[in-house]
N, C-alpha and C. Protein backbone atom coordinates (compact mmCIF):
# COMPACT_ATOMS: atom_id res chain seq x y z
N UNK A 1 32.05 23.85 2.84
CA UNK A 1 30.82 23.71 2.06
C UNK A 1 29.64 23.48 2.99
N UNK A 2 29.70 22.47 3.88
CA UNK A 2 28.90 22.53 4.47
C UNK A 2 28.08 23.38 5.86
N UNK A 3 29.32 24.10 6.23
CA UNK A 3 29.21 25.10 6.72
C UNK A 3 28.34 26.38 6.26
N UNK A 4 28.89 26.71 5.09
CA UNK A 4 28.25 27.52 4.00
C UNK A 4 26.44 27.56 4.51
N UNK A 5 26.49 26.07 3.91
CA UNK A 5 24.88 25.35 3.28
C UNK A 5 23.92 25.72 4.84
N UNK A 6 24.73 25.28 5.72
CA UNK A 6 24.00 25.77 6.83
C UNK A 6 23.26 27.29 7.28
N UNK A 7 24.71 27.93 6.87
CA UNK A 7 24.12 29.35 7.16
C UNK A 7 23.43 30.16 6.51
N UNK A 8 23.10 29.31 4.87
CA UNK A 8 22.27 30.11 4.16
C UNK A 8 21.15 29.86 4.28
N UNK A 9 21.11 28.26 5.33
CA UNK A 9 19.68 28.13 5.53
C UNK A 9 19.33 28.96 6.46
N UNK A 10 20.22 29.13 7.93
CA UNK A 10 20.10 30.14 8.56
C UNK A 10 19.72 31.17 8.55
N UNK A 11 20.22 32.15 7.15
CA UNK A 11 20.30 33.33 6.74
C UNK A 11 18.72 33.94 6.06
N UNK A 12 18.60 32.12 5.54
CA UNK A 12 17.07 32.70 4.15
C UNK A 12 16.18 31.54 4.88
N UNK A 13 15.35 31.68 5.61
CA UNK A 13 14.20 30.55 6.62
C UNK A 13 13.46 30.02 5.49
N UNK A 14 13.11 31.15 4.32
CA UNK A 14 11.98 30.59 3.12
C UNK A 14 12.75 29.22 2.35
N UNK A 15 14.10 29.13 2.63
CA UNK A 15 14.91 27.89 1.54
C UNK A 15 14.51 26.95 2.94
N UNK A 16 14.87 27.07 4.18
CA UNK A 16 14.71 25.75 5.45
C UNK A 16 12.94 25.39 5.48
N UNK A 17 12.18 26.57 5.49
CA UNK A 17 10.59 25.93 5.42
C UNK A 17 10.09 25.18 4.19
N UNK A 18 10.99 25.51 2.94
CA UNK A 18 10.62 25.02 1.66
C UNK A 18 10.80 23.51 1.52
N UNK A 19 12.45 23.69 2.55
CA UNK A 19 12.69 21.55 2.47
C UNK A 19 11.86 20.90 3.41
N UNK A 20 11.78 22.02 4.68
CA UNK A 20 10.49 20.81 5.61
C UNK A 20 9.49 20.79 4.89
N UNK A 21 8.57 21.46 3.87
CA UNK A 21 7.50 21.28 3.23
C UNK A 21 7.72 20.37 2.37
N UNK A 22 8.71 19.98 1.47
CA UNK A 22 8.78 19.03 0.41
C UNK A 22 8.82 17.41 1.32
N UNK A 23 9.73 17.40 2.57
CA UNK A 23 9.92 16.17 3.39
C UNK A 23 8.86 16.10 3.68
N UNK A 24 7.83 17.19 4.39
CA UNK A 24 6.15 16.29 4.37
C UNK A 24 5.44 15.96 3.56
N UNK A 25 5.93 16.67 2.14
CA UNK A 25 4.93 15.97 1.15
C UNK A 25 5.64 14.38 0.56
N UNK A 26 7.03 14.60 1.12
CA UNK A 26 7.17 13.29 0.12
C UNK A 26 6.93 12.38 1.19
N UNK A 27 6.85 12.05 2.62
CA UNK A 27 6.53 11.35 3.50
C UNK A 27 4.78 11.50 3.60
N UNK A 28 3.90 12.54 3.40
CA UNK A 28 2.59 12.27 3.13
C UNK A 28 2.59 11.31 1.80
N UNK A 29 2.97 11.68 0.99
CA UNK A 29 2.60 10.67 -0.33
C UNK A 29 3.20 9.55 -0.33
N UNK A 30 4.35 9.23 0.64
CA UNK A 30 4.38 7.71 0.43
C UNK A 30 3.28 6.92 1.56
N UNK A 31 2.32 7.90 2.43
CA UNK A 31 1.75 7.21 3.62
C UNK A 31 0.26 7.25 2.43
N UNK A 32 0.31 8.02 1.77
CA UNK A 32 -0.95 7.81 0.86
C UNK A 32 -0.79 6.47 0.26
N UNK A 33 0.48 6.36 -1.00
CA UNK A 33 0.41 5.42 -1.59
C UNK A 33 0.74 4.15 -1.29
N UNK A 34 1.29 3.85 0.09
CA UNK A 34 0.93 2.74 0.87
C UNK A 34 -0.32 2.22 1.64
N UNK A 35 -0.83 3.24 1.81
CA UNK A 35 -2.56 2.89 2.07
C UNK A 35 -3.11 2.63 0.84
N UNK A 36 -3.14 3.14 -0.26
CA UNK A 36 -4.34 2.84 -1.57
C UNK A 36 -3.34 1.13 -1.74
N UNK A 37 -2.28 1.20 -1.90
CA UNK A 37 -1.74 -0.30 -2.22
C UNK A 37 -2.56 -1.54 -0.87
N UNK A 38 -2.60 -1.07 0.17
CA UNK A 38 -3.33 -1.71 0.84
C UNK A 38 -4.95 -1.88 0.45
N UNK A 39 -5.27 -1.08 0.23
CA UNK A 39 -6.63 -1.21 0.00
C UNK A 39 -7.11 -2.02 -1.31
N UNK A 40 -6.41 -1.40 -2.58
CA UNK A 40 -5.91 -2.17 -3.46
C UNK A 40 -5.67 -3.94 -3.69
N UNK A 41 -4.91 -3.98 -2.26
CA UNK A 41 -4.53 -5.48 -2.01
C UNK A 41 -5.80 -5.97 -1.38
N UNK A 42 -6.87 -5.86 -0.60
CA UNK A 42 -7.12 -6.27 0.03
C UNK A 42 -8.70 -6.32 -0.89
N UNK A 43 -9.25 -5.11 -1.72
CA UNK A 43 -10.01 -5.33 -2.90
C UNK A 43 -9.80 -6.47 -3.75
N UNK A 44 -9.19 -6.92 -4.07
CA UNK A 44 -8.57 -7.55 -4.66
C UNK A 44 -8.64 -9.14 -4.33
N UNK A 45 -8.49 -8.92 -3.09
CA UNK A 45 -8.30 -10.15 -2.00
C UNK A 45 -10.18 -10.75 -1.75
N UNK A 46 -10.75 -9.79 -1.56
CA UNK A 46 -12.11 -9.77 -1.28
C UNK A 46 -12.74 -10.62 -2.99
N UNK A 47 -12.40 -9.50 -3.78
CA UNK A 47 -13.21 -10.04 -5.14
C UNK A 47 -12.80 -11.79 -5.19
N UNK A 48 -11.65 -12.21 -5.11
CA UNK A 48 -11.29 -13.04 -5.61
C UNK A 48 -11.92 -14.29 -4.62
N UNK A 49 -11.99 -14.01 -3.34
CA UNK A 49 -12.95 -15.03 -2.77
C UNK A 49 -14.61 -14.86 -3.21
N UNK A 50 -14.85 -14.07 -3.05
CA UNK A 50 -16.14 -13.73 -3.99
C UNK A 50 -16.89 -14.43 -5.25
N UNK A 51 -15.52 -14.36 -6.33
CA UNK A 51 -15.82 -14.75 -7.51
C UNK A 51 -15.18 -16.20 -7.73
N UNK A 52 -14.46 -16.71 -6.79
CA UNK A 52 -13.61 -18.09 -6.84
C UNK A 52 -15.11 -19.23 -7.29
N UNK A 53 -14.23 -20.29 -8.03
CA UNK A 53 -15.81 -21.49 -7.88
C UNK A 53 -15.18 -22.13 -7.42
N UNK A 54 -16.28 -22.58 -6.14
CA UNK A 54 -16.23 -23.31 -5.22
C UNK A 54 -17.11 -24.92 -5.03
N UNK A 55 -16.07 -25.63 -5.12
CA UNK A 55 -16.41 -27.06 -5.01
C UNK A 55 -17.48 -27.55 -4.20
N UNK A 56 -18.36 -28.01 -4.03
CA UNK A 56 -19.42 -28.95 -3.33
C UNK A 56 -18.39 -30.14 -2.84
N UNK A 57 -17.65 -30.56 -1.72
CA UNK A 57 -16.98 -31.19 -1.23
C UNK A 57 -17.93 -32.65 -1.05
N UNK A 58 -18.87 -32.67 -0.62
CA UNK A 58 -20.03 -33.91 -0.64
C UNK A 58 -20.54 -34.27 -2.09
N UNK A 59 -20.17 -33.40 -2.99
CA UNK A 59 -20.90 -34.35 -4.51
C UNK A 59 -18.87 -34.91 -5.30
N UNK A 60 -18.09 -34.18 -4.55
CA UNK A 60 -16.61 -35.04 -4.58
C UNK A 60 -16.62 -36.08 -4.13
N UNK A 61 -16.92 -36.04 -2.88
CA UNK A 61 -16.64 -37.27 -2.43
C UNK A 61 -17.79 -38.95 -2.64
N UNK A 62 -19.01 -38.14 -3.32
CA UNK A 62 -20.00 -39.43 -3.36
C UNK A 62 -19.72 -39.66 -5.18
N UNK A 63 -19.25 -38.74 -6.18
CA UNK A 63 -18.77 -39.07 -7.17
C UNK A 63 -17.84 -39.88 -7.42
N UNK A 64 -16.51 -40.69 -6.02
CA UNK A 64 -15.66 -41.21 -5.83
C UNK A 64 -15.98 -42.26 -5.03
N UNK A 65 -17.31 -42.18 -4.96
CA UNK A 65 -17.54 -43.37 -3.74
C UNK A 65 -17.96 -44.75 -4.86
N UNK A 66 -17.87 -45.77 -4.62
CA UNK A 66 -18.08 -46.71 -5.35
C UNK A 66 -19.61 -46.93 -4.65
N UNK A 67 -20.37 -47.37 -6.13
CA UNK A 67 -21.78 -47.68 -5.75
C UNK A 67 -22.01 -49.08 -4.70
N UNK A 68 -22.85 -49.31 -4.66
CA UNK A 68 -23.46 -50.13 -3.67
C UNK A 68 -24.47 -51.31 -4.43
């Protein structure tokens, strides 16, 4: 069988160029959709410091301070 499989790739080049074309597309599209997931992540990452509320650390600590 596997003998076979070989020589028909041998025999017909359009079936051997057809699988190297599909192996670059499926190795291009996973290098795509690991970059947009990065970018994705990192959008993401950005907004959220952006939009976080952020404490005044000096009106904490004089809100806890006992008066005088």
């Amino acid at each position: 069988m596997r003998k076979n499989f070989h020589s028909n790739l041998l025999a017909n080049p359009k079936i051997y160029i057809s699988l190297i074309l599909i192996m670059r597309y499926s190795i291009m599209l996973q290098v795509v959709a690991s970059i947009t997931l990065i970018f994705l992540g990192t959008a993401t990452l950005f907004a959220w410091l952006q939009y976080r509320q952020v404490t005044d650390e000096a009106s904490i600590q004089t809100s806890n301070a006992m008066p005088i």
